[in-house]
Every structure is written in structure tokens, then in C-alpha cells.
N, C-alpha and C. Protein backbone atom coordinates (compact mmCIF):
# COMPACT_ATOMS: atom_id res chain seq x y z
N UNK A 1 0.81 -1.19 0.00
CA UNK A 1 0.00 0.00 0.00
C UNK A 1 0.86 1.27 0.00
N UNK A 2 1.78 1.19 1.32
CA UNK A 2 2.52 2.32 1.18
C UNK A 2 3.49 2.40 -0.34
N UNK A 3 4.21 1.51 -1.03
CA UNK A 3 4.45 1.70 -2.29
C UNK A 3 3.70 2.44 -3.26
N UNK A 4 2.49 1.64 -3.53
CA UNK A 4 1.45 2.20 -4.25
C UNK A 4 1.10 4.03 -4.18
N UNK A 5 0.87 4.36 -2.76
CA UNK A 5 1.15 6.15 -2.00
C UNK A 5 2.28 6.50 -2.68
N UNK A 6 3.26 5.94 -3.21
CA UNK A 6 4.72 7.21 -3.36
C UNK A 6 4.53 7.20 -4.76
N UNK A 7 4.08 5.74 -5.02
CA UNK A 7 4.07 6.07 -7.05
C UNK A 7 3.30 7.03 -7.36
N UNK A 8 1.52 7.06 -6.86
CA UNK A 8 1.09 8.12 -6.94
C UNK A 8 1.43 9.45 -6.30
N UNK A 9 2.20 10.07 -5.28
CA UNK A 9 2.53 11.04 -4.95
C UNK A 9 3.84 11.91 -6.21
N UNK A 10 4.35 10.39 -6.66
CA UNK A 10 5.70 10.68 -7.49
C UNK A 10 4.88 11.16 -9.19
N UNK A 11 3.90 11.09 -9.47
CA UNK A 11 3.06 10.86 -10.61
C UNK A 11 2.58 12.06 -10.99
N UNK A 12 1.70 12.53 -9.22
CA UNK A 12 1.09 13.58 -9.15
C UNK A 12 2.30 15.00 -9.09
N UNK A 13 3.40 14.74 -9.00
CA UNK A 13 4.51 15.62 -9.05
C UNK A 13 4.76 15.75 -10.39
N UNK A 14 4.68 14.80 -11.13
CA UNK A 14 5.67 14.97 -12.12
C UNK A 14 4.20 15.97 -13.54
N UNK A 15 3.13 15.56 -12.81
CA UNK A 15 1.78 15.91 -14.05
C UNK A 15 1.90 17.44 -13.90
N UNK A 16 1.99 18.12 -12.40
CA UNK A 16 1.84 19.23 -11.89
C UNK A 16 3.09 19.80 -12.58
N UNK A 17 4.36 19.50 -12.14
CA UNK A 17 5.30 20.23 -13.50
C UNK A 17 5.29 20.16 -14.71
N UNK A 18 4.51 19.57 -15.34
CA UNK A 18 4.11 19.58 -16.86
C UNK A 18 2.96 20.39 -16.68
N UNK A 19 2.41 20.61 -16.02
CA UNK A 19 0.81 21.91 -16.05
C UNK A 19 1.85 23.16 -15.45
N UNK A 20 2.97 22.83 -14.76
CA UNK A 20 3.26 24.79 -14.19
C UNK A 20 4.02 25.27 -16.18
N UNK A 21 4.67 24.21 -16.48
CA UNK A 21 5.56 24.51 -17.83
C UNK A 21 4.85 25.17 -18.99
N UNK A 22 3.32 24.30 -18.67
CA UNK A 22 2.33 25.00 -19.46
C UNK A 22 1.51 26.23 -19.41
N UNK A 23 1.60 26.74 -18.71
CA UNK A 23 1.03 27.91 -18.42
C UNK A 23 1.17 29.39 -18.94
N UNK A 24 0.21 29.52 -19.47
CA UNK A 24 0.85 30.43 -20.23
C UNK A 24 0.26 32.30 -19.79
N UNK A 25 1.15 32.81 -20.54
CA UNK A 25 1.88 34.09 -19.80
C UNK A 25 0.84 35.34 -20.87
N UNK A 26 1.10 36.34 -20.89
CA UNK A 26 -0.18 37.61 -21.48
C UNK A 26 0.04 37.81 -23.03
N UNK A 27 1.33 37.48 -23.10
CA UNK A 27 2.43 37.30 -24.50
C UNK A 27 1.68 36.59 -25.32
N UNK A 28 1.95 35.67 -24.39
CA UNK A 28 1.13 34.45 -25.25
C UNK A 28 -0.28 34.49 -25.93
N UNK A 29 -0.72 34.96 -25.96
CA UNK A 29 -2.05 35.50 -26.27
C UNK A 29 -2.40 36.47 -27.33
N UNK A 30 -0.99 37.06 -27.49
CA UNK A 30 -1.07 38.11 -28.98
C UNK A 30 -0.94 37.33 -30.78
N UNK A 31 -1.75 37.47 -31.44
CA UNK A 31 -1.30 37.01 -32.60
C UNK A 31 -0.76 37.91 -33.73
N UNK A 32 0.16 37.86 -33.56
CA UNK A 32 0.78 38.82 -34.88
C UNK A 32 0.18 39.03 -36.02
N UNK A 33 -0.21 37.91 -36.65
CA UNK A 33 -0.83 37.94 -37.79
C UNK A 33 -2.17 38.82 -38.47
N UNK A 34 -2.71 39.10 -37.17
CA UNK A 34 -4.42 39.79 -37.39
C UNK A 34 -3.99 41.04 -37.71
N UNK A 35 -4.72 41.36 -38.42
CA UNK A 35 -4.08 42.83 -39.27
C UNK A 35 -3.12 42.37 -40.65
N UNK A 36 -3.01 40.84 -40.98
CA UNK A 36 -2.10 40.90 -41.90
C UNK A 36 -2.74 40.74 -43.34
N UNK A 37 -4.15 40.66 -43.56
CA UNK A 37 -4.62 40.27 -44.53
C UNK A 37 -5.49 41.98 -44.89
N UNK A 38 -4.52 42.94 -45.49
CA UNK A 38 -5.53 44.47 -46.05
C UNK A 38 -5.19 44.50 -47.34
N UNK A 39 -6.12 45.23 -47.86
CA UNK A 39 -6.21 45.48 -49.34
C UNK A 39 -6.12 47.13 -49.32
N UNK A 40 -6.37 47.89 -48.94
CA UNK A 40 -6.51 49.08 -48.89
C UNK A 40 -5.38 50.10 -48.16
N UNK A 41 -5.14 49.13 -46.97
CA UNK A 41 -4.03 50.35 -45.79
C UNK A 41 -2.79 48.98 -45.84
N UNK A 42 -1.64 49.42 -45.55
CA UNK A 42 -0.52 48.30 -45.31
C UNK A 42 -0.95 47.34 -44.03
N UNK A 43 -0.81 46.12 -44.71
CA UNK A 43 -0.73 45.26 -43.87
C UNK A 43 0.29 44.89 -42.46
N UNK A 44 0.17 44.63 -41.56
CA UNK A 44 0.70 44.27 -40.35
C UNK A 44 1.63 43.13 -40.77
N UNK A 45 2.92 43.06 -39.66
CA UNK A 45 4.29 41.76 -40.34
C UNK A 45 4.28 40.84 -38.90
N UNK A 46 4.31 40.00 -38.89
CA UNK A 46 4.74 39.45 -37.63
C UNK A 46 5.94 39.55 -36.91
N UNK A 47 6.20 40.66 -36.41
CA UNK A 47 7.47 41.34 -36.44
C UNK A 47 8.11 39.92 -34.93
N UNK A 48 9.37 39.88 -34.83
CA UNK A 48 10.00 39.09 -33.74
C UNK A 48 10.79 40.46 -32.96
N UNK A 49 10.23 41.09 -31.61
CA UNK A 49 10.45 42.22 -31.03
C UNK A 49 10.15 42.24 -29.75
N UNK A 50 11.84 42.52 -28.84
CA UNK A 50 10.92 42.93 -27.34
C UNK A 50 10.77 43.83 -27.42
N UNK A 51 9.74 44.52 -26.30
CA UNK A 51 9.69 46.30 -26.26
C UNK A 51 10.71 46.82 -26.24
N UNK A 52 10.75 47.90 -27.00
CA UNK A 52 11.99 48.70 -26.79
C UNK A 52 13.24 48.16 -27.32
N UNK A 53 13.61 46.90 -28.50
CA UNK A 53 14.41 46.06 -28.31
C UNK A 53 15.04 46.76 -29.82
N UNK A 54 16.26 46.89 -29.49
CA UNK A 54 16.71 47.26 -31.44
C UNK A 54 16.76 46.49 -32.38
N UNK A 55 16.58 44.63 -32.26
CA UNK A 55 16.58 43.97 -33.11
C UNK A 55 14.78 43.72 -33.52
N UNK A 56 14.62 43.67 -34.67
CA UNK A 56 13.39 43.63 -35.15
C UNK A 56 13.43 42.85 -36.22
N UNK A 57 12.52 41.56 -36.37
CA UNK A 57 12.85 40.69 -37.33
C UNK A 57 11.63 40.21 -38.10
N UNK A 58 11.57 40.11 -39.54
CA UNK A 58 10.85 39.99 -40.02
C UNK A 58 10.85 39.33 -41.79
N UNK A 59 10.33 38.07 -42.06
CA UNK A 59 10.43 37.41 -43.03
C UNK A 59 10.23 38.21 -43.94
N UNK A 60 11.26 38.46 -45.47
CA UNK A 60 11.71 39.17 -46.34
C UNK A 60 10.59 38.29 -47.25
N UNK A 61 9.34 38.87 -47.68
CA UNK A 61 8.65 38.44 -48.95
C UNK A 61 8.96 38.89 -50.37
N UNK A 62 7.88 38.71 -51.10
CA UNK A 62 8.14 39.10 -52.68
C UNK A 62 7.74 40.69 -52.38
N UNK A 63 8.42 41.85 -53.54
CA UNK A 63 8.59 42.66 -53.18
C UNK A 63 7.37 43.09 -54.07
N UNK A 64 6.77 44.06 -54.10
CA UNK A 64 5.76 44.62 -54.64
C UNK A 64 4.17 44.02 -54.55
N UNK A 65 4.25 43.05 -53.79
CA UNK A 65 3.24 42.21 -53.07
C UNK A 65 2.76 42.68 -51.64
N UNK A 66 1.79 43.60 -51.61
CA UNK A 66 1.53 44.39 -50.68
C UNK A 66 0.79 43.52 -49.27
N UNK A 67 -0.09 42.58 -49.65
CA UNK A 67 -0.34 41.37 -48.13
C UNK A 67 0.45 40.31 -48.19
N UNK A 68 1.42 40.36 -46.97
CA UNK A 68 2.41 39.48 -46.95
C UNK A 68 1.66 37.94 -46.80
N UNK A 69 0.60 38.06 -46.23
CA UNK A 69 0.27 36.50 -45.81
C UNK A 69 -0.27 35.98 -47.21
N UNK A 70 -1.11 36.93 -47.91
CA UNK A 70 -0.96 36.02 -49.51
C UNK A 70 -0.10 35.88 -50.69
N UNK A 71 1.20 36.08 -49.97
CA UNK A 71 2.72 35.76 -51.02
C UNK A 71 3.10 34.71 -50.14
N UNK A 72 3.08 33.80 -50.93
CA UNK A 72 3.91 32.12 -50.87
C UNK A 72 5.61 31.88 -50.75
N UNK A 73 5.89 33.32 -50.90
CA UNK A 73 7.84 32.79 -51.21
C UNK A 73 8.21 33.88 -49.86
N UNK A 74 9.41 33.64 -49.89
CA UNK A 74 10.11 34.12 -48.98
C UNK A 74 11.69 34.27 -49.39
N UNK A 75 11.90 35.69 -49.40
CA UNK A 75 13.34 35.86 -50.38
C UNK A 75 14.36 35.64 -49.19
N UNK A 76 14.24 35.87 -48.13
CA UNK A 76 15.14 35.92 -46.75
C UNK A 76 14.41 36.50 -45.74
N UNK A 77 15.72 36.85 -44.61
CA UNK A 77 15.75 37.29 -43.09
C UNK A 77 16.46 38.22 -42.96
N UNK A 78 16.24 39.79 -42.55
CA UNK A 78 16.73 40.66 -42.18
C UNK A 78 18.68 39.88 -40.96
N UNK A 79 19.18 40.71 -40.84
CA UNK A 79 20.40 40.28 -40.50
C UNK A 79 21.17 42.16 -40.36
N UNK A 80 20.73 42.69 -39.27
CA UNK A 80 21.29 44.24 -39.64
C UNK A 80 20.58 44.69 -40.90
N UNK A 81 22.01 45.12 -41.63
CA UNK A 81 21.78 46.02 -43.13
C UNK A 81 21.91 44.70 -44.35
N UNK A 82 21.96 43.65 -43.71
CA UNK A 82 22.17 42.32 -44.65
C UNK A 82 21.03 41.17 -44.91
N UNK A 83 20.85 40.10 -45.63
CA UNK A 83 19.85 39.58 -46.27
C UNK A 83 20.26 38.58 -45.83
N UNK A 84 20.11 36.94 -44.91
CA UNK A 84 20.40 35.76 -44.66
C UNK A 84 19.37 35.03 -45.20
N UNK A 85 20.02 33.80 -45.99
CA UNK A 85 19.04 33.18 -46.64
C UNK A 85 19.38 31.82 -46.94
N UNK A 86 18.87 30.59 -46.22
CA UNK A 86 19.06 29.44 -45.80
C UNK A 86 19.07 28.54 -47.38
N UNK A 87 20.05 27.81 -47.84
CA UNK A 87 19.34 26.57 -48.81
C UNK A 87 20.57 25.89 -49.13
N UNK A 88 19.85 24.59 -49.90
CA UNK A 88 20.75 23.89 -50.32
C UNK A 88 20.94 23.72 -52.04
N UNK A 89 22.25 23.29 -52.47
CA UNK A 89 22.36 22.75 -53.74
C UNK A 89 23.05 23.75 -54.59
N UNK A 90 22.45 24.30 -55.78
CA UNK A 90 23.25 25.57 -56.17
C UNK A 90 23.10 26.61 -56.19
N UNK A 91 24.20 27.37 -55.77
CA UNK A 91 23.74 28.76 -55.84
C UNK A 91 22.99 29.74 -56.55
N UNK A 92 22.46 30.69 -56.37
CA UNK A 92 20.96 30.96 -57.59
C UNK A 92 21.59 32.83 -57.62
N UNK A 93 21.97 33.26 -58.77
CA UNK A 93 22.31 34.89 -58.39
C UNK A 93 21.33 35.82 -57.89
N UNK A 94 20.15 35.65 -57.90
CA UNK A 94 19.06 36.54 -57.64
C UNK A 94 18.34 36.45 -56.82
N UNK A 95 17.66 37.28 -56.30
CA UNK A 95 16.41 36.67 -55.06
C UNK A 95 15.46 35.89 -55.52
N UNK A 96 14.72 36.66 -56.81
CA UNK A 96 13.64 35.93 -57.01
C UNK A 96 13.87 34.41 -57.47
N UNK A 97 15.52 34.00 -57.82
CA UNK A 97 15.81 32.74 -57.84
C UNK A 97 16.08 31.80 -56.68
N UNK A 98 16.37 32.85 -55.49
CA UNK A 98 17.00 32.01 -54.32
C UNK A 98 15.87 31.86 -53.55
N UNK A 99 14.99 32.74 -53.97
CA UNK A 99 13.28 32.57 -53.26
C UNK A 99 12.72 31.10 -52.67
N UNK A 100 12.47 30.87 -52.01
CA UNK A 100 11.46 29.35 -51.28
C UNK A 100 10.10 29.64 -51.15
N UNK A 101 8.98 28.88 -51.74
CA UNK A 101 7.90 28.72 -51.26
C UNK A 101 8.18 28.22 -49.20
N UNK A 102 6.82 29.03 -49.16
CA UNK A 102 6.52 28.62 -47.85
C UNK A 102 4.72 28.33 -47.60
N UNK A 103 4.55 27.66 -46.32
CA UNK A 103 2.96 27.78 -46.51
C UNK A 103 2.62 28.49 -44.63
N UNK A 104 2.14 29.08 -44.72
CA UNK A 104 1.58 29.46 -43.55
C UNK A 104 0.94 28.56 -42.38
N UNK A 105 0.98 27.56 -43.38
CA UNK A 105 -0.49 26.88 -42.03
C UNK A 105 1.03 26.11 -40.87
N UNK A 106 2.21 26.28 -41.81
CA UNK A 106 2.99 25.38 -41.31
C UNK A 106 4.35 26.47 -40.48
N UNK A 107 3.55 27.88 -40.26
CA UNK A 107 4.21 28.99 -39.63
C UNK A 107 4.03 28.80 -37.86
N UNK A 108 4.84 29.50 -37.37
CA UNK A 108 4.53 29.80 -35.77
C UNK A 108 5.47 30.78 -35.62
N UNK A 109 4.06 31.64 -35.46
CA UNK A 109 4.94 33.40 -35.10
C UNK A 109 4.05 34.28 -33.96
N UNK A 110 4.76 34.36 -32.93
CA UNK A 110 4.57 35.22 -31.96
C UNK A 110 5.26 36.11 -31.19
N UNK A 111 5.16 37.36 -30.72
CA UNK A 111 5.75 38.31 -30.63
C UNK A 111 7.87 38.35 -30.13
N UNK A 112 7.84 37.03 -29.80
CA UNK A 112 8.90 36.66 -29.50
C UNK A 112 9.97 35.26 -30.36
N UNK A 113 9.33 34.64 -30.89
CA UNK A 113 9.48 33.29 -31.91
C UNK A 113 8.64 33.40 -32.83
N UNK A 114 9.77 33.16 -34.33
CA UNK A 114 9.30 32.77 -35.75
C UNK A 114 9.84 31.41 -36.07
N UNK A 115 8.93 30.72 -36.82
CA UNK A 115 9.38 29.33 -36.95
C UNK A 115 9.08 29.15 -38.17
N UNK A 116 9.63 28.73 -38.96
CA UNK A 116 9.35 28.13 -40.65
C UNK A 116 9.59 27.06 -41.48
N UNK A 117 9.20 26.33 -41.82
CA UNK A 117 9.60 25.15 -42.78
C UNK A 117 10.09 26.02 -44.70
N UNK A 118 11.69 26.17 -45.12
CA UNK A 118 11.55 27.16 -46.56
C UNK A 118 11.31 25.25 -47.03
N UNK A 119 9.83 25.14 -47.49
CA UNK A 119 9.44 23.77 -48.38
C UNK A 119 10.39 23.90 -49.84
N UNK A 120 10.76 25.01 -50.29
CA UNK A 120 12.04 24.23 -51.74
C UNK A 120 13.12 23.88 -51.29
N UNK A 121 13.77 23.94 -50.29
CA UNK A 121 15.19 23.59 -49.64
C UNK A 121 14.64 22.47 -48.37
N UNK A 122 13.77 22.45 -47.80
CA UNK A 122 13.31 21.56 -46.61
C UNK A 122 13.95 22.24 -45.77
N UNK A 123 14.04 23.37 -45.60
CA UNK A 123 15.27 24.06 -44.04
C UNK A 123 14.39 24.30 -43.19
N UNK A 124 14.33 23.95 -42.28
CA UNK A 124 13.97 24.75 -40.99
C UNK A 124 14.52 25.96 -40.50
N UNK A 125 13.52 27.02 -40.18
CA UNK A 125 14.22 28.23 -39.70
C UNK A 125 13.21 29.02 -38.70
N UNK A 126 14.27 29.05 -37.30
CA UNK A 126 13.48 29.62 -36.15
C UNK A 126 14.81 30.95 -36.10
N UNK A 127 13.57 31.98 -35.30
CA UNK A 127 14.60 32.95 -35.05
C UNK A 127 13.87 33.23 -33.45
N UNK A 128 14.60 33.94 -32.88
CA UNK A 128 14.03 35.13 -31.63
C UNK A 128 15.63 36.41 -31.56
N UNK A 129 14.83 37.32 -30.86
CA UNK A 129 15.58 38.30 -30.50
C UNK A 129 15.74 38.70 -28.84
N UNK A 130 16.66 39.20 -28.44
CA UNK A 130 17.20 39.94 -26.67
C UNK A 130 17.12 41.17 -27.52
N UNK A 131 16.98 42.55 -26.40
CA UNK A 131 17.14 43.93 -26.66
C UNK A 131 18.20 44.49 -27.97
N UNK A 132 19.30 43.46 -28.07
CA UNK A 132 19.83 44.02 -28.99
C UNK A 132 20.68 42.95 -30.08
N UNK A 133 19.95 41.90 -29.73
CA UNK A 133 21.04 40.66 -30.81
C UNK A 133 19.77 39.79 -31.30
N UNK A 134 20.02 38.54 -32.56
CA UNK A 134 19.05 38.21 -32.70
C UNK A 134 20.19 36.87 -33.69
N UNK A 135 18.87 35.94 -32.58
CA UNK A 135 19.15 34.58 -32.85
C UNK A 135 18.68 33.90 -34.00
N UNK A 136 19.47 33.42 -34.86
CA UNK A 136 18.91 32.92 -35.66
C UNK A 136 19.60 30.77 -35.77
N UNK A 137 18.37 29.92 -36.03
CA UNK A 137 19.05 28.73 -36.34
C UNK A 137 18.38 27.84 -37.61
N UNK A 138 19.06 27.11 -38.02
CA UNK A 138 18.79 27.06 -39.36
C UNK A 138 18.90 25.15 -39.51
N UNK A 139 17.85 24.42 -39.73
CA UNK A 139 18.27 23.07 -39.11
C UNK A 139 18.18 22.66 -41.00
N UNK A 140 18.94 21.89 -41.41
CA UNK A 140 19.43 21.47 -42.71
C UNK A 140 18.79 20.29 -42.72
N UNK A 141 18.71 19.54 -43.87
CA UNK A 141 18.55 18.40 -44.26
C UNK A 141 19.29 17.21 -44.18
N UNK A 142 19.26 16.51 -44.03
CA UNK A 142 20.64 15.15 -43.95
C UNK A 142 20.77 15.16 -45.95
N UNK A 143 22.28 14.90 -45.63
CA UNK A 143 22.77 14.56 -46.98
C UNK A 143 22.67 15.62 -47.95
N UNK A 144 22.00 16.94 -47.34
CA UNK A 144 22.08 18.20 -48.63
C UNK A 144 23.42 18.93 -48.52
N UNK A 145 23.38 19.77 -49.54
CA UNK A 145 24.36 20.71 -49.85
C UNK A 145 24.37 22.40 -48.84
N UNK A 146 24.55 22.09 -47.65
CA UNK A 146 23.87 23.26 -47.22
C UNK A 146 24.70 24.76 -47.14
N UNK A 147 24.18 26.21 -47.36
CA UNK A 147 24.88 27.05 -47.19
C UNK A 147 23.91 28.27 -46.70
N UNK A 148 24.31 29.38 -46.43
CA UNK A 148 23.74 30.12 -46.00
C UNK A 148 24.28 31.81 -46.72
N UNK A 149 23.27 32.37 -47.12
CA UNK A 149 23.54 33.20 -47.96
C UNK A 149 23.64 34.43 -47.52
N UNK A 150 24.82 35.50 -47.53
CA UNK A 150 24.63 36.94 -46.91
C UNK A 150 24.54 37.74 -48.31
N UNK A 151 23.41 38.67 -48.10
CA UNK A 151 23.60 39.35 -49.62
C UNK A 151 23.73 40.96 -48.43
């Protein structure tokens, strides 16, 4: 009996730190995206930003495509005054060549984390930012050609 008491005491510990981990915070609750679908006034970006923070990050679309959420490609990632841009195989001279489809449904962006699948290269790409630096990681494919592009 007393065995039986510690497994469940040890059980009920371990469920309760998986419910405190989950809990979520006021942040959590903002969606970047609303505001991103206008025809008339500029659309809203899912920007990756703390308050007040100098790094500000935001997926580089097709250019003259005024609602970002109904353009499918993605030319890059801000990087400072520079363009980072994840892929494999051969190098392409242009944006609109080095471009990746992407699909949204397969996005996760909130005021602090962007997450992306670029579907023509298979790369994974998460970013976040601190007040003044900004993380970026870039998970490759097994067996591709991988490089990373500064324009």
C-alpha cells in the first residue's frame, strides 16, 4: 500500500510540473498575424520584437506584393543592413531565384518566436531576439548541400 502512496505522490509531481511549464503568460495570447490580410491600408508583419528592443525581425517576402500572408515565397531574413538566406544545392544569383515557397499553415509566429519550414530547400528556420542581438538557427537536411547566404 505504502508503495502504491509514493508512485502516486511521485506521478502527481511529475503531471503538476508539466501543467506549471504549461502555463501560459499575457504574451502568449497576442497574434501577430491579425491585421495581416488588407487590401486598402498596409498590412501588419509578424514582427520578432521585445519592447523597446533594437533587433526587429521579419520574413523578407516578394517585393511589390503588398499582403504578406498572400505571397507564398520568402526571399530571406533581415540580418542588420544584410539579407540571410538558408538553402541547399546551387547557388541561384538573384532573389527571385534564391526565393522558397513557404505555406503558412505550417508557420509559428509570436511576438517573440518565428518558426518556418523554406518547403524548396526543406530548411527549418526559427529565429528570436534579446534587446539588442538576434538569434537565428537554421536546421538542414541530412545529406544536402547546405549554405547560407549573406547578400
Amino acid at each position: 500500500m505504502r508503495r502504491q502512496q509514493t508512485m502516486a505522490v511521485a506521478l502527481l509531481a511529475i503531471w503538476l510540473a508539466g501543467c506549471a511549464r504549461t502555463a501560459k503568460e499575457p504574451v502568449d495570447y497576442v497574434a501577430p498575424n491579425i491585421g495581416g490580410i488588407g487590401y486598402l491600408l498596409a498590412p501588419t508583419f509578424p514582427n520578432v520584437q521585445l519592447p523597446h528592443g533594437m533587433a526587429r525581425l521579419v520574413p523578407i517576402t516578394t517585393p511589390g506584393v503588398k499582403d504578406r500572408y498572400l505571397d507564398d515565397r520568402v526571399q530571406g531574413f533581415r540580418a542588420a543592413a544584410s539579407i540571410l538566406m538558408p538553402f541547399t544545392g546551387e547557388f541561384k544569383a538573384s532573389q527571385a531565384q534564391w526565393a522558397s515557397l513557404y505555406d503558412h499553415d505550417l508557420e509559428t509566429a509570436t511576438p517573440y518566436y518565428y518558426s518556418n519550414l523554406l518547403e524548396t530547400y526543406n530548411v527549418q528556420v526559427e529565429y528570436t531576439v534579446t534587446h539588442s542581438v538576434a538569434y537565428y538557427r537554421f536546421t538542414f537536411p541530412q545529406g544536402g548541400d547546405p549554405h547560407v547566404l549573406f547578400s
